[in-house]
C-alpha atoms as a PDB file:
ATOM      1  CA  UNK A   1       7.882  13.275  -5.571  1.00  0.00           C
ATOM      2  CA  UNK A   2       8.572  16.068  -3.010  1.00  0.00           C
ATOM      3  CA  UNK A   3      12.090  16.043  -1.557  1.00  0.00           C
ATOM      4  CA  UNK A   4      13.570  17.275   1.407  1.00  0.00           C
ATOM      5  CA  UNK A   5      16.416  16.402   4.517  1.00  0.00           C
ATOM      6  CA  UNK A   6      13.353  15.252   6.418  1.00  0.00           C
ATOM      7  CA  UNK A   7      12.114  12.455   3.627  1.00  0.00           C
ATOM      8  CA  UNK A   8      14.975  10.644   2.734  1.00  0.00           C
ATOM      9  CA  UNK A   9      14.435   9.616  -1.005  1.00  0.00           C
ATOM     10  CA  UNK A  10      11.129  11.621  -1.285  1.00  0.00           C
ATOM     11  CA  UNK A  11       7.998  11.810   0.032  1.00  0.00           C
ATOM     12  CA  UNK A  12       4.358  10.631  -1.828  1.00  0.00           C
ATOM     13  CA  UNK A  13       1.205  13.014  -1.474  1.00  0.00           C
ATOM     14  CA  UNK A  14      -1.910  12.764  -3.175  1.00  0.00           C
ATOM     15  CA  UNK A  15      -3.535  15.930  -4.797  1.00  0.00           C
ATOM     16  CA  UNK A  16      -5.985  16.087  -1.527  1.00  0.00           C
ATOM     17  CA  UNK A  17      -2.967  17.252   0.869  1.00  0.00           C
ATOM     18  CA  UNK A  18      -2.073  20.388  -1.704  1.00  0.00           C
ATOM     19  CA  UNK A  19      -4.000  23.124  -0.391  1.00  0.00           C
ATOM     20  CA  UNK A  20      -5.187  25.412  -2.542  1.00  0.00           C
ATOM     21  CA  UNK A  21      -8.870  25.838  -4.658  1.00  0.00           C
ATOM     22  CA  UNK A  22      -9.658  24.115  -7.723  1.00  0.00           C
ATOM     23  CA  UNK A  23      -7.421  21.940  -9.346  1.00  0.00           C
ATOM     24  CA  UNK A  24      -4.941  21.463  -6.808  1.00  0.00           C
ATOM     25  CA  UNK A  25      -1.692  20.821  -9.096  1.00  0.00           C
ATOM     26  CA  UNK A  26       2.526  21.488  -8.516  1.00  0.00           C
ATOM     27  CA  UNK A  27       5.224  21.687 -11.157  1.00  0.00           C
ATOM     28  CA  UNK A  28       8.663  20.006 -10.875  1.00  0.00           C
ATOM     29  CA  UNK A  29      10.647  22.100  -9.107  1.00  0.00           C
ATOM     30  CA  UNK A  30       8.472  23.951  -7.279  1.00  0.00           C
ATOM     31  CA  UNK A  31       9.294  25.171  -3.773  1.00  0.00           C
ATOM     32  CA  UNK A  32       6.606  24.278  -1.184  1.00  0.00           C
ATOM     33  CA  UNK A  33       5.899  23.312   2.364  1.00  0.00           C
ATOM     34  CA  UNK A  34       4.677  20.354   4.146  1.00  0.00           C
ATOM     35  CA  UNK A  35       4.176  17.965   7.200  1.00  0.00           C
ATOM     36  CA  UNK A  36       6.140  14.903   6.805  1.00  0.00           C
ATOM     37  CA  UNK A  37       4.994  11.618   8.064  1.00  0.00           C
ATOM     38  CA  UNK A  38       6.930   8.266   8.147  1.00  0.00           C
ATOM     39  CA  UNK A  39       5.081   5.274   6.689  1.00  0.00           C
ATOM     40  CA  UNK A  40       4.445   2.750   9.496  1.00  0.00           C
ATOM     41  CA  UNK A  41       3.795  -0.384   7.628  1.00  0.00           C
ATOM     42  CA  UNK A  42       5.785  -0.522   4.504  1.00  0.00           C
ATOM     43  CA  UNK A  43       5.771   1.818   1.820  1.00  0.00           C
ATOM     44  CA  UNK A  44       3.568   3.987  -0.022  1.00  0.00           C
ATOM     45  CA  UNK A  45       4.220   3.902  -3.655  1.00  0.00           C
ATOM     46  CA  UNK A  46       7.337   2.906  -3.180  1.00  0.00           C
ATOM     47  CA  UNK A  47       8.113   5.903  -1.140  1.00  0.00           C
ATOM     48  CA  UNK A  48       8.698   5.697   2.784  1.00  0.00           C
ATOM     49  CA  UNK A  49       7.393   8.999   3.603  1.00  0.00           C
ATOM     50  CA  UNK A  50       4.465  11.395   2.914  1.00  0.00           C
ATOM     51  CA  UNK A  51       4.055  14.440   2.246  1.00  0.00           C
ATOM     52  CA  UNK A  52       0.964  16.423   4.500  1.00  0.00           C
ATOM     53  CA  UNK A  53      -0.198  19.666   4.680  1.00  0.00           C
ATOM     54  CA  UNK A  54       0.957  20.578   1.041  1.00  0.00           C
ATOM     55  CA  UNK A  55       1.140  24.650  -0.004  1.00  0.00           C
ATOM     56  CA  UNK A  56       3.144  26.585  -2.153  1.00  0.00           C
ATOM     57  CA  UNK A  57       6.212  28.233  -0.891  1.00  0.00           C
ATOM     58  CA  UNK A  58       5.851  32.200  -0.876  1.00  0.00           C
END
């Protein structure tokens, strides 16, 4: 889950929106930065956001 004041309850991403070579992986706790996107219909995973445009915070 990535959490922030502009995803409510978290936000789902899939591995594909982390930028980054390789293996494209985050730890808990992590700082990064992202697009946020509401979910239109429903949820995803539960979750009502998601999380775009994933990269590590520098």
């Amino acid at each position: 889950m990535i959490d922030s004041d502009a995803t409510p309850g978290g936000a789902w991403t899939h591995f594909s929106d982390v930028a980054g070579p390789g293996f494209r992986s985050l730890t808990p706790g992590q700082h990064v930065t992202f697009e946020p996107e509401r979910v239109v219909s429903g949820t995803q995973d539960g979750y009502h956001h998601r999380a775009l445009d994933v990269r590590k915070a520098e």
